[in-house]
Protein backbone atom coordinates (compact mmCIF):
# COMPACT_ATOMS: atom_id res chain seq x y z
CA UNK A 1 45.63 -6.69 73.97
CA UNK A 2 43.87 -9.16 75.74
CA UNK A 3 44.61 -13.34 74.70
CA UNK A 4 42.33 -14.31 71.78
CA UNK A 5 40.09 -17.09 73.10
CA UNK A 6 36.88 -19.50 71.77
CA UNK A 7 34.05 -19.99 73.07
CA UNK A 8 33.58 -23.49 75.08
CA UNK A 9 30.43 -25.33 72.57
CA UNK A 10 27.92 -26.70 75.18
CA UNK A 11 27.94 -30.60 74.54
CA UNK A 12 24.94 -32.72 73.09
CA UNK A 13 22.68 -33.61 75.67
CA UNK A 14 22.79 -38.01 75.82
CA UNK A 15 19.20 -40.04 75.02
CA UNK A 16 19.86 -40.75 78.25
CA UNK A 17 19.23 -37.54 80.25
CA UNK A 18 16.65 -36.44 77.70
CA UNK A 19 14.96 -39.49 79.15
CA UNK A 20 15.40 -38.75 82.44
CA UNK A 21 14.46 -34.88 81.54
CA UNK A 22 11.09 -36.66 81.37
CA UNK A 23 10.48 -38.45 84.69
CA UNK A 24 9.32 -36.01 86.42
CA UNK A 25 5.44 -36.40 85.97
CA UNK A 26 4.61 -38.31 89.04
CA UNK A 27 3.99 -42.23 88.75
CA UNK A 28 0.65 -42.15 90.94
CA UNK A 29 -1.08 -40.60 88.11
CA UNK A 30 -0.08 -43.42 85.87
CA UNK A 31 -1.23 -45.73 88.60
CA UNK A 32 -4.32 -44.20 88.34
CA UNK A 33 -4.49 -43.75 84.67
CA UNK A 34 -4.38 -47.83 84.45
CA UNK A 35 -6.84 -48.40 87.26
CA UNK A 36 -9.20 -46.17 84.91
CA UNK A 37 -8.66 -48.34 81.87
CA UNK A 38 -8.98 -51.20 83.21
CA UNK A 39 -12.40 -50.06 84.39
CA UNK A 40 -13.22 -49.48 80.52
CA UNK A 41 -11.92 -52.83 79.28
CA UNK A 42 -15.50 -54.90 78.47
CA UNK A 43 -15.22 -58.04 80.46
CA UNK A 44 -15.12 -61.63 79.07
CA UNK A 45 -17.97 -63.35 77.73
CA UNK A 46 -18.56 -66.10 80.85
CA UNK A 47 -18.26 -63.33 83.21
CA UNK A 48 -21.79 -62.84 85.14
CA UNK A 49 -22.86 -60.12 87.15
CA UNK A 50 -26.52 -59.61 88.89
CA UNK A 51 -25.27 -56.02 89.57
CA UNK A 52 -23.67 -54.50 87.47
CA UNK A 53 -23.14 -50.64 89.09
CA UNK A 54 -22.41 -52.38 92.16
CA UNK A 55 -19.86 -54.39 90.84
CA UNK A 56 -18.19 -51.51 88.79
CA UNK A 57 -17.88 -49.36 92.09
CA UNK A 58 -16.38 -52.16 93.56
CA UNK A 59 -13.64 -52.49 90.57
CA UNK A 60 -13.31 -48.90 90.71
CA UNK A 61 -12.33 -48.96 94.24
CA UNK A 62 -10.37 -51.78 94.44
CA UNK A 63 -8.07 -50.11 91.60
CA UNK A 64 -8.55 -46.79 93.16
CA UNK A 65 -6.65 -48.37 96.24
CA UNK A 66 -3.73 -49.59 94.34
CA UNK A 67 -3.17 -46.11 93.22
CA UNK A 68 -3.17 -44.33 96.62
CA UNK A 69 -1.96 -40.57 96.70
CA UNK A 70 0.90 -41.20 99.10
CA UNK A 71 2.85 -38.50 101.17
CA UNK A 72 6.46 -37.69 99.14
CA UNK A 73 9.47 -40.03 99.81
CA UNK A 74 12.35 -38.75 101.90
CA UNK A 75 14.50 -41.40 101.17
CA UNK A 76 17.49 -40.79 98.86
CA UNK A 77 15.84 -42.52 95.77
CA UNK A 78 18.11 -41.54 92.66
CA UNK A 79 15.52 -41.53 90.44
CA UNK A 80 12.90 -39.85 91.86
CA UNK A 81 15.53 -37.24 93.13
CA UNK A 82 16.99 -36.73 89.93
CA UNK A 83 13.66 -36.43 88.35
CA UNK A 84 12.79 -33.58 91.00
CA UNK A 85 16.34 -31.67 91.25
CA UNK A 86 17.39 -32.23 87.50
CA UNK A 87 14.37 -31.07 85.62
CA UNK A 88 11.38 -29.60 87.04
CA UNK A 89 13.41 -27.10 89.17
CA UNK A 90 15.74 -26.48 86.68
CA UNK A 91 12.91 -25.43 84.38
CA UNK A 92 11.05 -23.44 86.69
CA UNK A 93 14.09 -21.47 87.15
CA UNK A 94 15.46 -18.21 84.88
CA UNK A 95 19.41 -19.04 83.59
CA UNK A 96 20.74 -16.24 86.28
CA UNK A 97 18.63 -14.21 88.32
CA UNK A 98 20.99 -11.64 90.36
CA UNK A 99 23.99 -9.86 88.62
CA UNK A 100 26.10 -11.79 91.69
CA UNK A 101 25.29 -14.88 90.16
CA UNK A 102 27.11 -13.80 86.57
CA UNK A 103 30.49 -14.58 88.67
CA UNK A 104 29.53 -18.01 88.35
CA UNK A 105 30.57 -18.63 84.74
CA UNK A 106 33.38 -19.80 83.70
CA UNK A 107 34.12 -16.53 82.03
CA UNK A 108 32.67 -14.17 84.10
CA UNK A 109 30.94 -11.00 83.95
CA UNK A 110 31.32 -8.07 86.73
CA UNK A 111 29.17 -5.11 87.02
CA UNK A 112 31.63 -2.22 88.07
CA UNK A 113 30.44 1.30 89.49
CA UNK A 114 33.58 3.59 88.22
CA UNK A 115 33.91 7.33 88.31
CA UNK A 116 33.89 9.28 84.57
CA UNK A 117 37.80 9.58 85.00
CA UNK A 118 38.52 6.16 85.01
CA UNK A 119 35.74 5.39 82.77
CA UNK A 120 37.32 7.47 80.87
CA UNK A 121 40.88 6.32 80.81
CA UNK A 122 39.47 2.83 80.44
CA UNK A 123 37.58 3.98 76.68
CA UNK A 124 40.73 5.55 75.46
CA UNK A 125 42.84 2.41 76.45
CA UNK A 126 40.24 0.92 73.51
CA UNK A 127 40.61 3.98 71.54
CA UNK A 128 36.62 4.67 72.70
CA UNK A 129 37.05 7.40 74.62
CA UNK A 130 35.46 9.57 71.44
CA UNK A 131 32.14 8.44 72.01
CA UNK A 132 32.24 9.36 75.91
CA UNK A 133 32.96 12.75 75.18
CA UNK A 134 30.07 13.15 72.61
CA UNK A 135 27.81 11.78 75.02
CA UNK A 136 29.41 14.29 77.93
CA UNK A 137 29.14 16.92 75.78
CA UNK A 138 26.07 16.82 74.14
CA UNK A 139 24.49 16.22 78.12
CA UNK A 140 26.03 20.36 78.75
CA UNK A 141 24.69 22.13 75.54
CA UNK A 142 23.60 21.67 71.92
CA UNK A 143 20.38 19.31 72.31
CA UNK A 144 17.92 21.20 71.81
CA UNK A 145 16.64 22.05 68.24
CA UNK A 146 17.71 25.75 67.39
CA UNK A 147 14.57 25.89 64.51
CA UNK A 148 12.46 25.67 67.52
CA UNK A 149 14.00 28.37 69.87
CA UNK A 150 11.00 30.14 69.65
CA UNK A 151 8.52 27.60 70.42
CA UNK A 152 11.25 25.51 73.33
CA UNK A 153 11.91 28.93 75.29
CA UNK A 154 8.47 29.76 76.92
CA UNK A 155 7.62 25.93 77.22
CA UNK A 156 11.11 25.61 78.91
CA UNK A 157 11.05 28.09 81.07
CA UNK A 158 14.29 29.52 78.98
CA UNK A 159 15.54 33.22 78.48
CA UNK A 160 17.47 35.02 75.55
CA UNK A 161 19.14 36.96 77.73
CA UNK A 162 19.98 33.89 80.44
CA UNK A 163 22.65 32.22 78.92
CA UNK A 164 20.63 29.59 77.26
CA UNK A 165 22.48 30.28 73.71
CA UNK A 166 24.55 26.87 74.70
CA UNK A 167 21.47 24.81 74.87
CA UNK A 168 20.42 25.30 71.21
CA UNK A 169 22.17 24.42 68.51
CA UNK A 170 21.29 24.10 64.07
CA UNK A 171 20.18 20.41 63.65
CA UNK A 172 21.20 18.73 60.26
CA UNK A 173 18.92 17.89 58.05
CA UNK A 174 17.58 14.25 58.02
CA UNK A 175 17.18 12.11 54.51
CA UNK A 176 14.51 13.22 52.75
CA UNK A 177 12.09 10.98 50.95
CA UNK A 178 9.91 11.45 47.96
CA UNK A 179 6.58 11.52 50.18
CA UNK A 180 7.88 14.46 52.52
CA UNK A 181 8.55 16.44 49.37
CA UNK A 182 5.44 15.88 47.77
CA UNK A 183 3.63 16.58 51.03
CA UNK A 184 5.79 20.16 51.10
CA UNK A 185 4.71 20.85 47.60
CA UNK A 186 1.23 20.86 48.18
CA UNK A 187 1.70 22.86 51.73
CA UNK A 188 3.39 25.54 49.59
CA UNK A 189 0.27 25.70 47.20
CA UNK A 190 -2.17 25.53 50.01
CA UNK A 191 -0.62 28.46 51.74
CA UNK A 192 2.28 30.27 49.46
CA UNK A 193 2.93 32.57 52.19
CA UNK A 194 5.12 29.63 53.81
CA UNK A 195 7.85 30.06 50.83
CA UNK A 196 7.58 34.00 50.67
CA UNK A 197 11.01 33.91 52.11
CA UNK A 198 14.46 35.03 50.12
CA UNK A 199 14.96 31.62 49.26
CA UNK A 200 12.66 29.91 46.96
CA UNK A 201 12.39 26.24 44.90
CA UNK A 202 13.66 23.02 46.53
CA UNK A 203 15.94 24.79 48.86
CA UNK A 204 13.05 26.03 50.38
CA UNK A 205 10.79 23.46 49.96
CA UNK A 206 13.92 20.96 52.10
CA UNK A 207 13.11 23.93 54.60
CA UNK A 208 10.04 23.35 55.03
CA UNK A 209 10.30 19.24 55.07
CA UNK A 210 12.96 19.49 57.81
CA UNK A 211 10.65 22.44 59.79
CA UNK A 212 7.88 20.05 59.59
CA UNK A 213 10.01 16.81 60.75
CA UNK A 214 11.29 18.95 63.49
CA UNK A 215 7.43 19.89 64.85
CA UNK A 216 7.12 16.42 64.51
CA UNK A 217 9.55 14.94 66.47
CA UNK A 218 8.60 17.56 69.13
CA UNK A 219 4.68 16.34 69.32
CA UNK A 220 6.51 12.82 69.44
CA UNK A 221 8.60 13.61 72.57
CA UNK A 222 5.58 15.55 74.30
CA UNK A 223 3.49 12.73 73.63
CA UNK A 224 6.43 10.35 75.48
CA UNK A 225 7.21 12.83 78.70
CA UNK A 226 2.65 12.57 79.01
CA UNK A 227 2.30 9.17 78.86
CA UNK A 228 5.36 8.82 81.05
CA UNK A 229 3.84 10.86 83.57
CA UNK A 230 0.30 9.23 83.37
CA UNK A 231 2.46 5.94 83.81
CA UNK A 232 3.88 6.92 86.84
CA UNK A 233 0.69 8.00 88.65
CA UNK A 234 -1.19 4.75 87.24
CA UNK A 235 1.53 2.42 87.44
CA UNK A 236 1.65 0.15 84.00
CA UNK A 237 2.89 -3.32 82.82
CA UNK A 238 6.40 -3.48 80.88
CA UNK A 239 4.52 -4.22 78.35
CA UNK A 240 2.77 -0.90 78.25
CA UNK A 241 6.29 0.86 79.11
CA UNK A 242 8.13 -0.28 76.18
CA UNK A 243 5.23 -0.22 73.42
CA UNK A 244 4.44 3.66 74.17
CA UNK A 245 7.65 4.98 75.61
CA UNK A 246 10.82 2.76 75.56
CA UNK A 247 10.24 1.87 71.61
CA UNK A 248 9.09 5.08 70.37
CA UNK A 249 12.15 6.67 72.00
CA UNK A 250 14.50 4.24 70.28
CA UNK A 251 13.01 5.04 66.60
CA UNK A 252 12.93 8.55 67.23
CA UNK A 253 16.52 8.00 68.19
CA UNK A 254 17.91 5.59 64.48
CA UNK A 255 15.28 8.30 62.64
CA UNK A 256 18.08 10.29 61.24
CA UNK A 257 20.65 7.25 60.33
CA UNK A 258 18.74 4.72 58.14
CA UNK A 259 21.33 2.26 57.85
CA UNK A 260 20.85 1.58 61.75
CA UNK A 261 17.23 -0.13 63.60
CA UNK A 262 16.15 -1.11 66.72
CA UNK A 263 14.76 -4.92 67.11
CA UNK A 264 12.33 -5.35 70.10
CA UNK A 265 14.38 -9.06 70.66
CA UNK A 266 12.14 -10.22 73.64
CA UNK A 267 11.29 -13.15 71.75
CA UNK A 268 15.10 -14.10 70.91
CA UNK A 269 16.57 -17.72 73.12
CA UNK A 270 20.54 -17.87 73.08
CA UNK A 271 21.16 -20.50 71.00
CA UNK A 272 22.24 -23.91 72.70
CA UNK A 273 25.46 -23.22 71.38
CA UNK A 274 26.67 -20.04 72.36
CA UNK A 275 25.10 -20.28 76.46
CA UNK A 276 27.60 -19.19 78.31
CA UNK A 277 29.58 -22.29 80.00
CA UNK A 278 29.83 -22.66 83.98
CA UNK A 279 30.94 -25.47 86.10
CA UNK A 280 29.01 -24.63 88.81
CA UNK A 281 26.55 -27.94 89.24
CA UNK A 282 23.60 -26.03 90.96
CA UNK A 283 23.01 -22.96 88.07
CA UNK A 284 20.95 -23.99 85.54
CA UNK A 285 21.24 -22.28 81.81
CA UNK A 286 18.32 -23.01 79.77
CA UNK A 287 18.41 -21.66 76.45
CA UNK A 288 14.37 -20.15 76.49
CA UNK A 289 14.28 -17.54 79.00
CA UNK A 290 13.21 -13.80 78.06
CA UNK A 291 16.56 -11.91 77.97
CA UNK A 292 16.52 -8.63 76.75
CA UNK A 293 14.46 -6.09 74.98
CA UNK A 294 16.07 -4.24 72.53
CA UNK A 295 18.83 -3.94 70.28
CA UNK A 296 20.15 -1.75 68.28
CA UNK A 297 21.66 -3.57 64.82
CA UNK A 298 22.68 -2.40 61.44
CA UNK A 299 20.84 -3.08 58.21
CA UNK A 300 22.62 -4.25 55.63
CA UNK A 301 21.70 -3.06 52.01
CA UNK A 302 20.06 -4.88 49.68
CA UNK A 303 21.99 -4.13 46.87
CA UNK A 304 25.93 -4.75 46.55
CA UNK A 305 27.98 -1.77 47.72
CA UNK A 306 30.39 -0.16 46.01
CA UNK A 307 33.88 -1.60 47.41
CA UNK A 308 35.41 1.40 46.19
CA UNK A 309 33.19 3.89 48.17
CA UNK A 310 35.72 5.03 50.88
CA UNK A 311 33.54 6.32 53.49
CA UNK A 312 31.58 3.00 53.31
CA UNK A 313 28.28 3.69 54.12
CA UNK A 314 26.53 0.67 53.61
CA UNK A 315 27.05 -2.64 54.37
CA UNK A 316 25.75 -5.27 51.37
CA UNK A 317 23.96 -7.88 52.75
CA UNK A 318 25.12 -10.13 49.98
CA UNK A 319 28.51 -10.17 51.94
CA UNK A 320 26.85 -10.71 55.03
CA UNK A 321 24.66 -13.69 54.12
CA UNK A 322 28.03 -14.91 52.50
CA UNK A 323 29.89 -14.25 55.47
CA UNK A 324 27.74 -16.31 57.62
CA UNK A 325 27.13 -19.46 55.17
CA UNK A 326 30.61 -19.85 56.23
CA UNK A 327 30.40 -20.30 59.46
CA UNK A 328 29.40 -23.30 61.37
CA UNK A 329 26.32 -21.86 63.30
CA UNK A 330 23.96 -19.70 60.59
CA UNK A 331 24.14 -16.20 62.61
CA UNK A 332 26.51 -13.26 63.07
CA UNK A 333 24.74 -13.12 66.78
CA UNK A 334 24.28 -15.75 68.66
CA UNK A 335 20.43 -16.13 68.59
CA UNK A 336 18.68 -17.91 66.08
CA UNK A 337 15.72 -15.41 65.76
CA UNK A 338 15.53 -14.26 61.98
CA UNK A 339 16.23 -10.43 62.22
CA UNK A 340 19.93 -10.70 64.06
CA UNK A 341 20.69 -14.01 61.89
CA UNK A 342 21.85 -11.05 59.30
CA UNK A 343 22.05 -7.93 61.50
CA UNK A 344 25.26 -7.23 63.23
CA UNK A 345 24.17 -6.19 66.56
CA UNK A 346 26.04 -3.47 68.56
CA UNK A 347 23.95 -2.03 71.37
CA UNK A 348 21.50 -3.88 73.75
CA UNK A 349 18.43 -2.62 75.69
CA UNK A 350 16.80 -4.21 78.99
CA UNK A 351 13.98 -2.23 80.20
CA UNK A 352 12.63 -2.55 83.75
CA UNK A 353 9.28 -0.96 85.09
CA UNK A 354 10.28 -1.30 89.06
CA UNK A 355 13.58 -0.01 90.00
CA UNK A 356 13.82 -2.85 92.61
CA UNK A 357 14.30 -5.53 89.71
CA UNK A 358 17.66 -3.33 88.68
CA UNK A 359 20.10 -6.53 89.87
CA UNK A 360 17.51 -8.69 87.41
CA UNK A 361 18.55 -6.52 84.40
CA UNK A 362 22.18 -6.60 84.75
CA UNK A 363 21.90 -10.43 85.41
CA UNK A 364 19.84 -10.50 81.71
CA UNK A 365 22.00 -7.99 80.01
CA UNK A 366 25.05 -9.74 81.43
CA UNK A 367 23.88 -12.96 79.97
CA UNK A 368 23.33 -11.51 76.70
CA UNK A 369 26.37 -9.62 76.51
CA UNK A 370 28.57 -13.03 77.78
CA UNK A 371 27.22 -15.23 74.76
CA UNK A 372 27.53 -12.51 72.26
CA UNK A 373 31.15 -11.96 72.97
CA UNK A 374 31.58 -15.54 72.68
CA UNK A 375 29.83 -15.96 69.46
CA UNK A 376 31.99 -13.20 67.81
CA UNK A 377 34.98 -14.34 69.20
CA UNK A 378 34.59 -17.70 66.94
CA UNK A 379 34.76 -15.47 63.60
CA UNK A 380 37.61 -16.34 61.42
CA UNK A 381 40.59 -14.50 62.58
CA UNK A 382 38.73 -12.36 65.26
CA UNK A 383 40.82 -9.64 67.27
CA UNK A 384 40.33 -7.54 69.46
CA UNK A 385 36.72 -7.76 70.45
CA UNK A 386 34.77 -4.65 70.79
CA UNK A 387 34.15 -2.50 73.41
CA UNK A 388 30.00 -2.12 73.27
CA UNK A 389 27.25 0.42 74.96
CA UNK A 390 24.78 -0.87 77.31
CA UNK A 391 21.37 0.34 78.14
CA UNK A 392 19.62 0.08 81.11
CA UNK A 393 16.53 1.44 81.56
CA UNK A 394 14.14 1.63 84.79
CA UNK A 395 10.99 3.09 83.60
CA UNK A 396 11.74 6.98 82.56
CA UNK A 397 15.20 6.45 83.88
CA UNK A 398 17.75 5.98 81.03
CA UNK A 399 21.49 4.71 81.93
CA UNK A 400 24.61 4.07 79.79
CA UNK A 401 27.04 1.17 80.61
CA UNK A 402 30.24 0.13 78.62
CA UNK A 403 31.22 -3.39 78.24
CA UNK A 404 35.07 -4.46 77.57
CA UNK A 405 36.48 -7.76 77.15
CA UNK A 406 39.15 -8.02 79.67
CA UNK A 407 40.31 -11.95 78.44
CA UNK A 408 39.60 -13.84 81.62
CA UNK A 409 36.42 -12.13 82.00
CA UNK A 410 33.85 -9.10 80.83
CA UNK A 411 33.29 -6.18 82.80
CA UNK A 412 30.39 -3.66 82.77
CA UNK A 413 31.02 -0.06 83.93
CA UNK A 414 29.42 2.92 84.31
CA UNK A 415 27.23 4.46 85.02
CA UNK A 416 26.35 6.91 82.97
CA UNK A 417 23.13 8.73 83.57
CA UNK A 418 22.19 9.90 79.85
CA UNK A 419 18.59 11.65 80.71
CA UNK A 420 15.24 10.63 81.09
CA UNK A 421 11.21 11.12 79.49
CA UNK A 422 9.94 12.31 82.63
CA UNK A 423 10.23 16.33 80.93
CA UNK A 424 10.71 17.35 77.59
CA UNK A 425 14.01 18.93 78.39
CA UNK A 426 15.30 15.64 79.82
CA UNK A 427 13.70 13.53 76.78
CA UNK A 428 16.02 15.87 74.35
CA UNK A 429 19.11 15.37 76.21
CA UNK A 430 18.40 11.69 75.88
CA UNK A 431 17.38 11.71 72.28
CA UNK A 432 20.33 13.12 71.64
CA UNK A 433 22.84 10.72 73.43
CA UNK A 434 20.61 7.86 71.61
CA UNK A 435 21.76 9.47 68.25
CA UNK A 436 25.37 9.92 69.01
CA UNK A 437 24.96 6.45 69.67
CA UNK A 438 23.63 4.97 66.38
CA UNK A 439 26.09 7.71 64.46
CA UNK A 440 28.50 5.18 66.35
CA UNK A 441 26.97 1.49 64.92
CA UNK A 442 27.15 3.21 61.38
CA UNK A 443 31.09 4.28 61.57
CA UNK A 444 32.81 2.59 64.49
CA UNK A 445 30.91 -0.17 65.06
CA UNK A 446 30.16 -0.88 61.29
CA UNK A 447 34.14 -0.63 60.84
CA UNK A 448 34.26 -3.33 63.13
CA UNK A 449 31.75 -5.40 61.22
CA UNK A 450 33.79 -4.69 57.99
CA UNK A 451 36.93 -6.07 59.61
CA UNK A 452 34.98 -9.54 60.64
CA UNK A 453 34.16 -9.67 57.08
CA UNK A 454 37.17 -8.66 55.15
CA UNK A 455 39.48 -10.85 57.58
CA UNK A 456 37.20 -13.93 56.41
CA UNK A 457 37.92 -12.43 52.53
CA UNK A 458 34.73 -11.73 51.91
């Protein structure tokens, strides 16, 4: 087990440095600025002038000279230094912009290359090793809709007689809400032949809501692997990725558990105090810089749960919201940004368009991943801290990462390579590794959750 530690608060920044935060617009333009309002100040009453333009332009350019744009200092003026070094660069600069440069907190984070076996060894040291082999084996056979065999097998390229069977498998039915049925309903009036089958009534009509969410989901993944394709021959912003392939692939993914979202989190700072602390004198960690992109949280109910419900489905956000009124910064995460102030977070996302900005990603996702680990490991009583998936994903490319708290530092391994939308084949491989992992926010990682909250006796 590794030692239980707390996360180092960053310390109040003095009147003093906030002043000096704010030397850095250069003096000349003051100079100048003063030279201008002088030149608007109405002169005194026994001042006489035969010409007055010429004697303005003579004003002007006698103040004009006072304020002369001279070449930069190379003298070792602390002030002016200071000014330069300690505040515009610092701001101009991301927090960490190579993975290397994650080494260079004081608890740092390594990105480690590691073969499946000792991937593997690692998970079940953590009592993870569960979800690997989900993921491993869900990669070999079983992801493709069985309801569809008929439709998947020419499109595919697939044969009956092939040994195909292990592709396909039945696919549970998802919740059903009151629109879907009434939508079924009137399908089975407009054409009756569609419940002419053995079975009749609302067994059949759940049939026919889960054949049409299935035909569905499959005009939603052929619409993904197109526009993936037209991406890569007309090359696209992030932007563009992630609002008509990254995002849609994520809500086709927490479709089928409802207690589990996806937050697009771009516009979510680390909060001042949860950065993660370095000594190093030349990184700068500013807490405003675009992190990550996703993540993948739970969503508490509304209503109280039932304490007594043993398979604990839901989580009441009445006990979260009372869980975090108790603690001394207002979130269970360690941003400020209003949907993860009350949504456990489990899973996050960085999405990258140009596979030559990979080292850019980890360097984000490590920075996330270091200040939510030390966030969590201020809650009352906290343990063990989880062990936690990691996407990264480089335009159709999708990889899986685990991170573990080893005590002295956090490491990253992998990888994991869990599919792609660059074919529909691929793109239901990967759908169904993204649903393994939000069945795993809504048991393990919700189990997790309960223990923060039931530790704190709430």
């Amino acid at each position: 087990m590794p030692p239980l530690r707390r996360s180092p608060r960053k310390k109040a920044t003095t009147a003093s440095a906030e002043e000096e935060d704010l030397t850095d617009e250069p003096l000349r333009l003051g100079r100048l600025s003063a030279a201008l309002d002088q030149l608007d100040t109405p002169p005194t009453a026994h001042a006489v002038s035969t010409d007055t333009t010429s004697q303005s332009r003579s004003l002007f350019s006698q103040k004009l000279s006072q304020a002369t744009f001279s070449e930069p200092s190379h003298t070792d003026s602390p002030s002016l230094r200071s000014a330069a070094t300690g505040s515009s660069r610092a701001r101009s600069q991301s927090p960490i912009k190579q993975a290397n440069d994650l080494v260079k907190l004081d608890i740092p984070v390594y990105w480690r290359d590691i073969s499946l076996v000792e991937l593997n060894r690692r998970l079940h040291d953590r009592k993870s090793a569960g979800l690997l082999k989900s993921i491993k084996g869900v990669l070999r056979k079983g992801y493709l809709p069985l309801e569809l065999r008929d439709i998947l097998d020419p499109e595919l390229g697939l044969d009956y007689n092939d040994g195909d069977d292990i592709l396909y498998t039945e696919t549970p039915s998802a919740p059903i809400s009151e629109a879907q049925v009434r939508r079924a309903r009137f399908l089975a009036r407009a054409m009756p032949e569609l419940l002419s089958g053995p079975q009749q009534g609302e067994g059949s009509l759940s049939s026919l809501v889960h054949l049409q969410s299935l035909l569905s989901e499959l005009e939603a993944l052929e619409t993904i692997v197109a526009t993936t394709k037209d991406y890569s021959t007309v090359p696209r912003a992030e932007p563009s990725w992630n609002e008509n392939v990254h995002s849609r692939m994520l809500k086709l993914a927490v479709s089928q558990t409802p207690n589990v979202g996806v937050e697009n989190v771009t516009r979510a700072n680390i909060a001042k105090d949860f950065l993660p602390p370095t000594s190093a004198r030349h990184v700068s960690l500013p807490a405003g810089s675009k992190l990550i992109d996703y993540a993948m949280v739970l969503k508490p109910s509304p209503t109280l749960g039932d304490e007594d419900h043993k398979s604990r489905k839901k989580l009441s956000l009445e006990r979260v919201v009372y869980f975090v009124d108790m603690l001394e910064y207002p979130s269970f995460n360690q941003s400020s940004y209003s949907p993860l102030c009350h949504m456990p977070s489990g899973m996050f996302i960085e999405t990258k368009v140009n596979t030559q900005k990979s080292t850019e990603a980890k360097a984000q996702l490590g920075m996330w991943l270091a200040s939510w680990y030390g966030r969590v490991s201020e809650f009352p009583g906290a343990s063990v801290l989880p062990v936690l998936p990691i996407l990264l994903v480089e335009a159709g490319s999708w990889e899986l990462h685990f991170a573990f708290d080893a005590g002295s530092h956090y490491d990253v391994c992998g990888r994991v390579s869990i599919g792609s939308t660059e074919s529909l084949d691929e793109a239901y491989r990967l759908l169904a590794v993204l649903r393994i992992l939000a069945k795993w926010m809504e048991t393990d990682f919700l189990m997790w959750v309960e223990g923060c909250l039931q530790r704190a006796g709430v």
